[in-house]
Protein backbone atom coordinates (compact mmCIF):
# COMPACT_ATOMS: atom_id res chain seq x y z
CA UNK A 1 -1.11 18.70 -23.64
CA UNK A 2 -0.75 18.29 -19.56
CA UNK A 3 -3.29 15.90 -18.24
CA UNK A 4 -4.91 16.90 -14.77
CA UNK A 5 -1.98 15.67 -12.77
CA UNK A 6 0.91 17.36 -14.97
CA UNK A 7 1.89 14.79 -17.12
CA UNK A 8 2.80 16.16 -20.64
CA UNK A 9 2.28 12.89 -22.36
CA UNK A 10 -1.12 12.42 -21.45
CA UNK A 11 -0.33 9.63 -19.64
CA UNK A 12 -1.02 8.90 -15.97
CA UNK A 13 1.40 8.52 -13.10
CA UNK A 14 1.16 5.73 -11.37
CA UNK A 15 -0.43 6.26 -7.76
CA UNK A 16 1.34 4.87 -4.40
CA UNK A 17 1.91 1.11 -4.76
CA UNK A 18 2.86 -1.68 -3.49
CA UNK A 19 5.39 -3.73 -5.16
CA UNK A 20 5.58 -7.40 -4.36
CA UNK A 21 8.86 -7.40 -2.06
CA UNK A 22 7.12 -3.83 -0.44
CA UNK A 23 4.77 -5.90 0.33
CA UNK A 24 6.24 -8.79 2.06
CA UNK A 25 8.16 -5.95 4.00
CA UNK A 26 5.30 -4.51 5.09
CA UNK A 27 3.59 -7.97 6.01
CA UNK A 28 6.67 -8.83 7.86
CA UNK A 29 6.95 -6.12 10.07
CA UNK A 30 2.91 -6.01 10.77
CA UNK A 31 3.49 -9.56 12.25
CA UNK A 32 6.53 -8.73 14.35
CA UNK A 33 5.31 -5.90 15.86
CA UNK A 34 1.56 -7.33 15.92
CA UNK A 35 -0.43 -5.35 13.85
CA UNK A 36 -4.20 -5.89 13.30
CA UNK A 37 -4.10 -6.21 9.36
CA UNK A 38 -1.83 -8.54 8.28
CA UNK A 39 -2.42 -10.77 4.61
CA UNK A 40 -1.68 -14.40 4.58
CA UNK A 41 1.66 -15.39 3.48
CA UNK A 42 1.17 -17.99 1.00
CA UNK A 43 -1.27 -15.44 -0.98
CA UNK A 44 1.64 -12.81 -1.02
CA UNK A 45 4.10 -15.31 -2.13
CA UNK A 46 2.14 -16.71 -4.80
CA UNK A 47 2.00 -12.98 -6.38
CA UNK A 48 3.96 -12.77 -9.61
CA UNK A 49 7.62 -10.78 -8.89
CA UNK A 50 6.17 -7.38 -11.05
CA UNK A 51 2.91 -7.29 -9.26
CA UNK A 52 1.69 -3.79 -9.02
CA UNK A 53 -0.91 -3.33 -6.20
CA UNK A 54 -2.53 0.03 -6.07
CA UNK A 55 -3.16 2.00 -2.89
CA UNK A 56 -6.93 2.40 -2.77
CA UNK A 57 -7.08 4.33 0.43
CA UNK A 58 -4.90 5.17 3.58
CA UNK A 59 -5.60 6.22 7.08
CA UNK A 60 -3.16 6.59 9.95
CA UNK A 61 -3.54 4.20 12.41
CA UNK A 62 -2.27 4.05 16.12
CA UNK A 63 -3.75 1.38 18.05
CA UNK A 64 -3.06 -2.68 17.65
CA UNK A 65 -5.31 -4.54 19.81
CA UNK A 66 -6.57 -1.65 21.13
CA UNK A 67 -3.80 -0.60 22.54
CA UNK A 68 -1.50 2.35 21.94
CA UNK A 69 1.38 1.55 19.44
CA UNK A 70 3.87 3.33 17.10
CA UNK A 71 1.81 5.08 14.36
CA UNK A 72 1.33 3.34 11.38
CA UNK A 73 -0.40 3.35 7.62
CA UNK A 74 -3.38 1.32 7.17
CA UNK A 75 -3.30 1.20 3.60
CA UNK A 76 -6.14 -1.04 1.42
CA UNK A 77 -5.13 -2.43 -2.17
CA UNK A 78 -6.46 -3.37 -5.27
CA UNK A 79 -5.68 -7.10 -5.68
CA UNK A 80 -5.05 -8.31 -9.05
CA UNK A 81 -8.40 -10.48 -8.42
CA UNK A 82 -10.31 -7.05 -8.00
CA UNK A 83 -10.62 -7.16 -4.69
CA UNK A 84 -9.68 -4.88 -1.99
CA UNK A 85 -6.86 -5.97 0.86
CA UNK A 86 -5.77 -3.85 3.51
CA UNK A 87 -2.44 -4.30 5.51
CA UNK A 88 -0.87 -2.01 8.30
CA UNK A 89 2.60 -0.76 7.26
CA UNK A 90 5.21 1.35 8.63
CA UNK A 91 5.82 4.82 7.96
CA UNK A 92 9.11 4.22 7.57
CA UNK A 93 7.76 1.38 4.38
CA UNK A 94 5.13 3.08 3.81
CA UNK A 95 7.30 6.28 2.62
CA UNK A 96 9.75 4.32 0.75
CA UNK A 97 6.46 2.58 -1.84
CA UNK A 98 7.41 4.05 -5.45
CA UNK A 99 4.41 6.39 -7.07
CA UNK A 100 2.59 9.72 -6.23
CA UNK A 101 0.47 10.18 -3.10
CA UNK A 102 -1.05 12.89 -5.31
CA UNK A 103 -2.07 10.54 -8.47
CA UNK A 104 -3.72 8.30 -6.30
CA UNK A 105 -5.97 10.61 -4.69
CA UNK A 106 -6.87 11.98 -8.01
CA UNK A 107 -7.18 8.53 -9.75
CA UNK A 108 -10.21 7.76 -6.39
């Protein structure tokens, strides 16, 4: 049997992600090159190491502080409280997150 996204298992694949160290990558380089969504540190740290965050939604952003800047990924998760977090990542980070752009848009 395939589910609706090709699996023959009937399992799921896992949408985009973030992974805890992803994340602190992506936090990292939102606050060096000043970003507008960044996530406070001490929360990220105190994520467990396996932490899967799922990627919610995504829009390409270009503008930090309303000015022009390198285009980047606003992407809003699905913390493990149930609440929703955004952060602005890199492309270059936001390629490299593990999962399917495709399962995540059919998993919305």
């Amino acid at each position: 049997m395939r589910t609706n996204n090709g699996e023959k298992d009937g399992s799921k694949s896992v949408g985009k992600h973030f992974t805890k160290d992803l994340l602190i990558a992506a936090n990292k380089a939102a606050e060096k090159k000043g970003l507008n969504r960044q996530l406070v540190k001490k929360w990220v740290r105190s994520l467990p190491k396996d932490v899967k965050l799922p990627i919610a939604f995504t829009t390409l952003h270009h503008f930090a502080g309303g000015e022009p800047v390198e285009t980047h990924m606003r992407c809003m998760f699905v913390c493990p409280e149930g609440e929703i977090a955004s952060v602005d990542c890199p492309m270059d980070i936001y390629d490299s997150l593990p999962g399917d752009a495709k399962a995540t848009a059919e998993f919305m």
